[in-house]
Structures are given as C-alpha cells and as structure tokens.
Protein backbone atom coordinates (compact mmCIF):
# COMPACT_ATOMS: atom_id res chain seq x y z
CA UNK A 1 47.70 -27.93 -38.75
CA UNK A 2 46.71 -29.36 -42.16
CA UNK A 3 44.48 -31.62 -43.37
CA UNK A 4 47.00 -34.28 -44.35
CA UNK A 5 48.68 -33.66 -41.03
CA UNK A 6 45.71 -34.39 -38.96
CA UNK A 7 45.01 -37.30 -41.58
CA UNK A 8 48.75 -38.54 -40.47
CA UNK A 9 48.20 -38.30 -37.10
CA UNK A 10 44.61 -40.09 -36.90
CA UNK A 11 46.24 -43.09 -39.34
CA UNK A 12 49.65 -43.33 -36.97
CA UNK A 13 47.35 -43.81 -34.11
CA UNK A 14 45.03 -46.67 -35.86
CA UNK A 15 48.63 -47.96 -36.55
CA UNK A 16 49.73 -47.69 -33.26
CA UNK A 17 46.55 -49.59 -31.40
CA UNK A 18 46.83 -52.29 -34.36
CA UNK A 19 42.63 -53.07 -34.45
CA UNK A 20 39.40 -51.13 -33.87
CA UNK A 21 38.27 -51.82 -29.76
CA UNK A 22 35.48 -49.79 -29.21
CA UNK A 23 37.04 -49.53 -25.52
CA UNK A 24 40.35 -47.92 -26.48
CA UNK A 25 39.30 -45.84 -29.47
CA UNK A 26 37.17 -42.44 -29.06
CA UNK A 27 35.78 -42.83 -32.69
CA UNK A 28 35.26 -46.10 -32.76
CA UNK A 29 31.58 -45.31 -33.15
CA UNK A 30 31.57 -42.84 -35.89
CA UNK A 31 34.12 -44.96 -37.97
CA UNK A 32 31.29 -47.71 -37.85
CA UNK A 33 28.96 -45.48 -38.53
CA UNK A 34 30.60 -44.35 -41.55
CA UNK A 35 31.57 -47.82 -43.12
CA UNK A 36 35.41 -47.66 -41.76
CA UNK A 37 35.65 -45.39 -45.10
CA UNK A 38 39.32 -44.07 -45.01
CA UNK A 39 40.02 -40.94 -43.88
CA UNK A 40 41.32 -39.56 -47.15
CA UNK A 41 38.02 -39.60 -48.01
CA UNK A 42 35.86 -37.92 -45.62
CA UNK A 43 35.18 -34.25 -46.00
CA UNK A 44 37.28 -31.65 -43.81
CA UNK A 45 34.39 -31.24 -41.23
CA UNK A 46 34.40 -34.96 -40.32
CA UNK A 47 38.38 -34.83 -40.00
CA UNK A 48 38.60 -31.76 -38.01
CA UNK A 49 35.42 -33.70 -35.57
CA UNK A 50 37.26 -36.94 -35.02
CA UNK A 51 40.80 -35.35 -34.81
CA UNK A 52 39.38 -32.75 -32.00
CA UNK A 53 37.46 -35.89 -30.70
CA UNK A 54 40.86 -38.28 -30.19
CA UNK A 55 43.42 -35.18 -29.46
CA UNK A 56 40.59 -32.16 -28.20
CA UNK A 57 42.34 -30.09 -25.80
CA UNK A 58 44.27 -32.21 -23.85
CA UNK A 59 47.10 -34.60 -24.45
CA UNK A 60 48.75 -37.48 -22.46
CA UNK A 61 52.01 -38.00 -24.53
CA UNK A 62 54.47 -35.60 -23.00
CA UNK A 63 57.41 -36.30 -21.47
CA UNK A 64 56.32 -35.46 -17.87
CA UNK A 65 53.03 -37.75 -17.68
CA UNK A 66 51.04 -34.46 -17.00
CA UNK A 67 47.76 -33.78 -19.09
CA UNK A 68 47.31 -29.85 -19.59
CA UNK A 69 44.95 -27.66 -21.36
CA UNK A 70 45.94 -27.12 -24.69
CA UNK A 71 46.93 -23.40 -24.23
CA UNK A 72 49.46 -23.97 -21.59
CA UNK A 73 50.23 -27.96 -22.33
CA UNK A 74 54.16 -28.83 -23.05
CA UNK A 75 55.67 -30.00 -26.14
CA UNK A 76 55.75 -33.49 -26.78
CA UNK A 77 58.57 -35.48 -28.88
CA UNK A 78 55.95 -36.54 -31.24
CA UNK A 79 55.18 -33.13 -31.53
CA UNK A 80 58.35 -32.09 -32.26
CA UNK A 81 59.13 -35.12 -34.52
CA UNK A 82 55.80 -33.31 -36.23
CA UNK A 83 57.24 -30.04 -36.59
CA UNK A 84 60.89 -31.47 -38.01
CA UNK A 85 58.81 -33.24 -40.27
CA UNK A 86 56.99 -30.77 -41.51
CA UNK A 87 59.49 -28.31 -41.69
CA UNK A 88 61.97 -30.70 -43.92
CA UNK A 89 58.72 -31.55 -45.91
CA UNK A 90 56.91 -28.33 -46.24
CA UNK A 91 55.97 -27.57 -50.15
CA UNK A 92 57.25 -31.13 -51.19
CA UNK A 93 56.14 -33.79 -49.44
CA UNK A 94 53.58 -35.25 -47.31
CA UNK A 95 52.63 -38.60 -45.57
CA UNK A 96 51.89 -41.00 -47.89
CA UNK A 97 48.54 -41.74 -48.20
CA UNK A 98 48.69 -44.85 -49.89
CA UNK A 99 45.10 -45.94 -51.68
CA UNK A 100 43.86 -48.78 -53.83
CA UNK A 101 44.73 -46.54 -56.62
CA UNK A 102 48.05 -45.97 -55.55
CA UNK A 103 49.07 -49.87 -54.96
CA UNK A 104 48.01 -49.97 -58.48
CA UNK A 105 50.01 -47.71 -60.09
CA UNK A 106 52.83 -48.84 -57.69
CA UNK A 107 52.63 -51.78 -58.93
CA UNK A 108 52.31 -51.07 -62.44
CA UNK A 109 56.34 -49.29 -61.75
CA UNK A 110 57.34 -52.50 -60.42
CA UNK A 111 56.21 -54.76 -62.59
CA UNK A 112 58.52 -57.37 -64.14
CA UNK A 113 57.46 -57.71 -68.10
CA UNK A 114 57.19 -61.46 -69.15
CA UNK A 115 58.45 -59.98 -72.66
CA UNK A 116 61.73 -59.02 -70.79
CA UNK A 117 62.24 -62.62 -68.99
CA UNK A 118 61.60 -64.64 -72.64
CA UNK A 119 64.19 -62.50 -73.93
CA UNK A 120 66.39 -63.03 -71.32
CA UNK A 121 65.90 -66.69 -71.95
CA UNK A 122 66.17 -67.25 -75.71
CA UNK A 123 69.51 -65.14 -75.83
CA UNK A 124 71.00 -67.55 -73.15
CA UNK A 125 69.91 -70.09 -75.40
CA UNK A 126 71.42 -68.75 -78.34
CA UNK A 127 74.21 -66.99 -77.40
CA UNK A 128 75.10 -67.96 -73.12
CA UNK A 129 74.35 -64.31 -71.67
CA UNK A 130 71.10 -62.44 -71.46
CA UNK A 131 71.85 -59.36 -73.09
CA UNK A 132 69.52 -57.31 -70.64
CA UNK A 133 70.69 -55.08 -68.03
CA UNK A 134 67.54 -55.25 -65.91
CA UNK A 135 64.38 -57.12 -65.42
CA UNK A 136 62.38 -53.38 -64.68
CA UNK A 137 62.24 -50.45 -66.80
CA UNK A 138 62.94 -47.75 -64.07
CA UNK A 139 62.20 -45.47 -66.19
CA UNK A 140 58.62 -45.53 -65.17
CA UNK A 141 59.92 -44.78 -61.64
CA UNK A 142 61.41 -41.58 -63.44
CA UNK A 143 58.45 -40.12 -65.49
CA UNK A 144 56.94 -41.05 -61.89
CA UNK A 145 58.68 -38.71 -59.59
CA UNK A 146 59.21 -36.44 -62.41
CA UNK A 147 55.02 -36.10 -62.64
CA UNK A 148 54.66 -35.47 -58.63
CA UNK A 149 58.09 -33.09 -58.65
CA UNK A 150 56.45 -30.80 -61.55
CA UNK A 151 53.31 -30.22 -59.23
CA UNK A 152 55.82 -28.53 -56.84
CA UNK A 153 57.34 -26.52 -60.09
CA UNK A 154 60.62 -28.79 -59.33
CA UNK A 155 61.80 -30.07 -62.87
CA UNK A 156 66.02 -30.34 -61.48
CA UNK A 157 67.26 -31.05 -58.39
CA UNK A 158 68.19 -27.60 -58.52
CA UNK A 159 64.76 -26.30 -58.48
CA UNK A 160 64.72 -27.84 -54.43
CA UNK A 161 65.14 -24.35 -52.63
CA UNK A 162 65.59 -23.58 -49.16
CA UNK A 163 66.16 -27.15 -49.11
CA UNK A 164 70.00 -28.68 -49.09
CA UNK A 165 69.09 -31.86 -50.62
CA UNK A 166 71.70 -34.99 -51.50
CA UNK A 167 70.87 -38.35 -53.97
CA UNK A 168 73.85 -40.85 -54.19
CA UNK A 169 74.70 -42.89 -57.21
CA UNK A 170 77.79 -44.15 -58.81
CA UNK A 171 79.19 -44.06 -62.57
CA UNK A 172 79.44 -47.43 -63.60
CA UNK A 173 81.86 -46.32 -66.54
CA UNK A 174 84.62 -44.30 -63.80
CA UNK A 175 83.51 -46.12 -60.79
CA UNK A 176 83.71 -42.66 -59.53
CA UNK A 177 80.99 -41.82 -56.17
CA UNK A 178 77.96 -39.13 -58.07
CA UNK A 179 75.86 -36.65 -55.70
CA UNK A 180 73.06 -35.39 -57.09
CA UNK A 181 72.94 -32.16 -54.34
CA UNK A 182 70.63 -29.09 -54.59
CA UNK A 183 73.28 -27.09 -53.54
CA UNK A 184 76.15 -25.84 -55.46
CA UNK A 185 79.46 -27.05 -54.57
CA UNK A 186 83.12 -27.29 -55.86
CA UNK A 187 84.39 -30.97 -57.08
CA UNK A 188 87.25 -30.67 -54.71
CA UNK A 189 87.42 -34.40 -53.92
CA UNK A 190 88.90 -36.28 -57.14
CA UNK A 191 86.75 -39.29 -56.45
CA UNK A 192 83.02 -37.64 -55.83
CA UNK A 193 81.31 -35.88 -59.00
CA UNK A 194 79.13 -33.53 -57.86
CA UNK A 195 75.89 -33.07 -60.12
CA UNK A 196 72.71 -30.73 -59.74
CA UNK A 197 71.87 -30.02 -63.47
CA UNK A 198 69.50 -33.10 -63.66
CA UNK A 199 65.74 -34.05 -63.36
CA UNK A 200 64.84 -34.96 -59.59
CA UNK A 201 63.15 -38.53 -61.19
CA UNK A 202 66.48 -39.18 -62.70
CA UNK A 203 68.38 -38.82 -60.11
CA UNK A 204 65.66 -41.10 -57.43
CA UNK A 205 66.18 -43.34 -60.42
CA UNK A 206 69.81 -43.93 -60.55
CA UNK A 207 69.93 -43.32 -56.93
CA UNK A 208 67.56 -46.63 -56.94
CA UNK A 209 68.79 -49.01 -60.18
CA UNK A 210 69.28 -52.04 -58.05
CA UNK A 211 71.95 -54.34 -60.31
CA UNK A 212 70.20 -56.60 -62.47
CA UNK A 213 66.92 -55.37 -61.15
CA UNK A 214 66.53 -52.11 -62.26
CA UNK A 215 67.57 -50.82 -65.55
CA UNK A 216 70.43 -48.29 -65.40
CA UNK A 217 69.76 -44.59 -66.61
CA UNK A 218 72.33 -42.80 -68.98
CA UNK A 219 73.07 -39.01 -68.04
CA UNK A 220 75.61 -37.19 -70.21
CA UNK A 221 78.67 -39.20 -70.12
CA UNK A 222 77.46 -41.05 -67.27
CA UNK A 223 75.96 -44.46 -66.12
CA UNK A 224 74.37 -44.77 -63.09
CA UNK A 225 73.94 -47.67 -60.76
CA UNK A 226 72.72 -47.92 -57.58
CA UNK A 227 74.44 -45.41 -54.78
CA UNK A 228 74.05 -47.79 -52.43
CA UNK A 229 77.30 -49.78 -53.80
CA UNK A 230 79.62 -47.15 -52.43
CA UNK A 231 78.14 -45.24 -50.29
CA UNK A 232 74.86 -46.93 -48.12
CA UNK A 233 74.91 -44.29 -45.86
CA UNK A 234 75.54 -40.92 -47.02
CA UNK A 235 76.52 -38.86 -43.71
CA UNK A 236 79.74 -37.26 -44.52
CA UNK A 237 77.82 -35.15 -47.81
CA UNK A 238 75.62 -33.81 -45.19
CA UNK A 239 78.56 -32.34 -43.43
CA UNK A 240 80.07 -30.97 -46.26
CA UNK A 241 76.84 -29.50 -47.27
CA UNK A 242 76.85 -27.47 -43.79
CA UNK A 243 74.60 -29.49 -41.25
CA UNK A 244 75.99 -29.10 -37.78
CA UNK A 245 73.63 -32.18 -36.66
CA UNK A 246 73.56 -35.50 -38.17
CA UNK A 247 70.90 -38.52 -37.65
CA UNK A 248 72.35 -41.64 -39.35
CA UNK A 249 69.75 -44.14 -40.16
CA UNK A 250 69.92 -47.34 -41.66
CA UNK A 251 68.24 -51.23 -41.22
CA UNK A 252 69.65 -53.73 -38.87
CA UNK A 253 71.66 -56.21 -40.80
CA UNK A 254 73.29 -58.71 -37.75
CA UNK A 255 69.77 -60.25 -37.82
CA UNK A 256 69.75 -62.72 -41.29
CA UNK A 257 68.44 -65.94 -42.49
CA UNK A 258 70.01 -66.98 -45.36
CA UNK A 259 68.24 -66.51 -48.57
CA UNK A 260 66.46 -68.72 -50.85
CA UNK A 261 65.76 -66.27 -53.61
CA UNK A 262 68.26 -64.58 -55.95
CA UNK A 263 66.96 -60.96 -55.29
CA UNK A 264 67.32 -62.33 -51.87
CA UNK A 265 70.99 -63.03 -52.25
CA UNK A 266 71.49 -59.66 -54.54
CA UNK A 267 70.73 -57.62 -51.53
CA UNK A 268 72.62 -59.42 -48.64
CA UNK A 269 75.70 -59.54 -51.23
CA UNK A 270 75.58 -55.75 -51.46
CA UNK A 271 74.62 -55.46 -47.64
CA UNK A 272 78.07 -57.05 -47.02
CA UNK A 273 79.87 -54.75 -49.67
CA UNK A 274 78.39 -51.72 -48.28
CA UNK A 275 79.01 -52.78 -44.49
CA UNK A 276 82.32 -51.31 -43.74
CA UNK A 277 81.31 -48.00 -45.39
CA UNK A 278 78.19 -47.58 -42.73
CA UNK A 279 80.04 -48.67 -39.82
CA UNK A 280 82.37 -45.67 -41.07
CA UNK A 281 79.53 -43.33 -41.23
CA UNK A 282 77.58 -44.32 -37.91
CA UNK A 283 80.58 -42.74 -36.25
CA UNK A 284 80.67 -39.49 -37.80
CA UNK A 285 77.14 -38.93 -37.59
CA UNK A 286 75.31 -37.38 -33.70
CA UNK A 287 73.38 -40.51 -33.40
CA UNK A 288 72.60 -43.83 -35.49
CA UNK A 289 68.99 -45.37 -35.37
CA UNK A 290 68.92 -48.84 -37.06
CA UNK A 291 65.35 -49.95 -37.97
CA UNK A 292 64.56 -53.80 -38.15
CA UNK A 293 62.22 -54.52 -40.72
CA UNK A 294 62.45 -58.00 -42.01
CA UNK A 295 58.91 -58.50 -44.04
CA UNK A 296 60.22 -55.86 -47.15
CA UNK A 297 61.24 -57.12 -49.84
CA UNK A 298 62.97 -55.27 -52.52
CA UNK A 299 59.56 -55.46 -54.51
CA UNK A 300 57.06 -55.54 -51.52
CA UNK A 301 54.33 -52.70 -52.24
CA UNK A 302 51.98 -54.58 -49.24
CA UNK A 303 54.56 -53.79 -46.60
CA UNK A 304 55.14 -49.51 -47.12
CA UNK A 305 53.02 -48.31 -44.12
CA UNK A 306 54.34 -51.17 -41.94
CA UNK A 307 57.86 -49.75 -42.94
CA UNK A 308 57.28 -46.72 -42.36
CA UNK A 309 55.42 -47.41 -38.89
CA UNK A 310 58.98 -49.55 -38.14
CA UNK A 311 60.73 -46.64 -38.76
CA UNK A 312 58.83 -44.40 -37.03
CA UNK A 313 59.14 -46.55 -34.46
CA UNK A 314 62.51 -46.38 -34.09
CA UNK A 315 62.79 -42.91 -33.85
CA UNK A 316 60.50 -42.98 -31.08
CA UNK A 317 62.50 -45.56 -29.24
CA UNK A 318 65.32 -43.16 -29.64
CA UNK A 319 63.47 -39.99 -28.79
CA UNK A 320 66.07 -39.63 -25.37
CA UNK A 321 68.83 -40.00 -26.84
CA UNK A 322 67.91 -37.71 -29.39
CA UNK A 323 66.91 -34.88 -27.23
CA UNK A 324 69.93 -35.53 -24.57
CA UNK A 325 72.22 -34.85 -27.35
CA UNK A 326 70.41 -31.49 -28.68
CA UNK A 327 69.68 -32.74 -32.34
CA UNK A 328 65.88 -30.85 -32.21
C-alpha cells in the first residue's frame, strides 16, 4: 500500500469518528504530541507507525464480524472499494489531499473578477445586455488540469491508456451531444460527436462551463457548454464503450428548498431539464446510488472533503446491493 493510500485511509477514519476522543482513537496521543500536524506532512516512518497502530494486524470491518490475523483475515468491502479505487486511479489520480495551499489556489480558479461584474453593469447601462458570457474565466480551470495531466505525460484525452475514459459536453452552435472518450470510436449516432483529439483540461472545462457562470471554451468548430444540459448522467457511453457493469451515480434532487440566489435557481432550472434524461439512465445502469449533499454550492471550496465523505458514504450504504448483484 502507498503512502497516499494509508494517508486516505487514516483521514477517512478521522472523518468517520467526526472529533479527536482519546477513548475511541489509538493515536490520539501521538497526534497531540505532534501538534495535530496533518498527515501529509509527517515523514513516512510516522505514517507507516500510526497506520500499523489504528489497522496493525487485525481488522473488525468485514462482513462476517470476525477479527483475524492479517495473513488469513477476509476481504472487506472497504477493502475492495480500495482496490477498485485504486485500480481505476492507478498512475492518475489519488485522494485529494486538500491543504491551505490548495484552498488557495482553488480559490484563485473560482474567483469572480470585480472587473468582469462592472462590465457587466455599464453595458446594461448603455446598451440593455451584458455582453459577457460568464462571470469566471474557466480557463484557469484548463491550464489547471492541463498542469496536473502533464505530470502523468497526459497532454489529450487520448494520452489516458489502459483507461476507457468519457467527458460530456454539448455544442452550443449544433446543439449536437460531444464525448470527449479516450477510446476510439465510429460517429455512428447522427446526434453524438465523438471527440478524443483534445487537451484533457479542455475537455474537464467544457465538460464544466456552467451557463452564465463559466465562460465557454471554443474547440475547432465547436462551442462547448456544460454536458450536463443533455446528458446529467452519462451511462449509456459506458456501454457503448464496452463495460459489462454499470454504477449510476448522481445527487438526490426530490429533497429542495426553493432558492433565494440566482446561481441557486441556475442549477435547480437545469436539475429539472436534465431530470427525465437520469431517470432514463438509472434504468439502464446495474445499480443507481444517489448521494444527498445539500451544503455544496456550485462555488463551495469549504465543503470538498465533506462531499466526498457523503459520497463515500453512499457507496457504503450500498455496499449489499452492490456485491449481491456482482458489480466487484
């Protein structure tokens, strides 16, 4: 196991208990003793000591209730969750470990420039429109993704190997569905464009340009908006790619307050559009896991490990269901 994985596992289970108890947690002491300094920063001896110190040899989380030595002990779901994963993961991606640093430079991405806004507002002075398609340059989100994708020596989509990979977007100019797929494949439906000769931060970014949010990226003859318009949940590419097994997940919508915010309103709008297109693919795909997270925003960088502990959650809940039907 790696460092980051051990790293994952140690912050999942501070996320799981919620606050230090010096009754429940088995490093409680040596955290204190260290200054609760993060784990991302202690040297590889003092991970592999508190991991071997909460996990050691034994485990308690399998399926049976039975604790057994670590040479003989049976697989757990979160262990298999682990090794799914990391195997989907593996060269590209790990846990986010999300620093000061990070929130920063986050935030830096999201940030809505007041020179944008007064320029929204002195051309709907002057001429009754604003004359700006978004309030965000996502092209930061681009040169972003593009920065951490050339670490892995992945400039296009294309580069992904071993990997069947699929990005949704839409062409604002034919209205026509765009995948952005790692795979080569035939445009054999006349409403899908199928596209792999572009930069894996372009396509996140059109994937992600949010109308009227986000500004929309130019590719070719193309315009991209975000996929989410048409397509909210992408299941059926999956199938056409070649997987035999299909997890549909997306957020619980029948829960909703009405909005007071215009972002707010922007994303139950397209919510509503998108609705009858998800119902469609929850019942192609094996199983459908929807994850209830109301406290993200659109623009919330304070909520991302919450979100993903919801969603892990989720999965968890699931974690029957999941092996009953044979999708691990």
């Amino acid at each position: 196991m790696t460092r980051e994985q051990k790293i994952w596992r140690l912050r999942r289970r501070c996320g799981n208990i919620g606050h230090c108890d010096e009754k429940t947690c088995k490093i409680y002491a040596k955290c204190v003793n260290l200054g609760y300094t993060s784990f991302e920063q202690l040297s590889d001896e003092k991970i592999n000591e508190m991991y071997n110190e909460v996990f050691g040899t034994q485990i308690t989380e399998n399926l049976t209730g039975v604790v057994k030595e670590d040479h003989e002990r049976v697989k757990t779901v979160t262990d298999i969750l682990e090794e799914v994963r990391t195997e989907m993961c593996d060269g590209y991606c790990v846990y986010p470990r999300i620093t000061p640093n990070d929130y920063e430079k986050y935030k830096r991405i999201l940030k809505i420039r007041k020179k944008t806004l007064c320029k929204m507002a002195i051309n709907y002075l002057l001429h009754r429109e604003t004359r700006v398609e978004g309030i965000i340059d996502s092209t930061l989100v681009e040169n972003f993704i593009d920065e951490a994708a050339n670490l892995k020596n992945v400039e296009k989509i294309s580069d992904v190997k071993n990997k069947k990979l699929a990005i949704a977007t839409v062409d604002t100019i034919s209205m026509k569905e765009c995948l952005f797929i790692s795979k080569n494949m035939e445009d054999k439906d006349e409403i899908v464009d199928y596209i792999n000769d572009i930069s894996l931060g372009k396509a996140v970014r059109s994937s992600m340009a949010f109308p009227a949010i986000f500004t929309t990226p130019n590719h070719g003859k193309y315009n991209f908006l975000d996929g989410g318009t048409v397509d909210n949940l992408p299941v059926k590419i999956l199938n056409d790619m070649g997987a035999k097994k299909t997890i549909a997940i997306s957020f619980d919508l029948t829960k909703y307050t009405p909005a007071k915010s215009l972002e707010g309103v922007l994303i139950r709008a397209l919510d509503i559009f998108s609705n009858p297109g998800v119902q469609n693919a929850k019942k192609i795909a094996d199983i459908a896991i929807e994850i209830y997270n109301p406290d993200a925003s659109l623009l919330s960088m304070d909520e991302i490990d919450k979100t993903v502990k919801n969603g892990y959650d989720a999965v968890m809940k699931n974690k029957d269901k999941i092996l009953e039907k044979g999708l691990i």
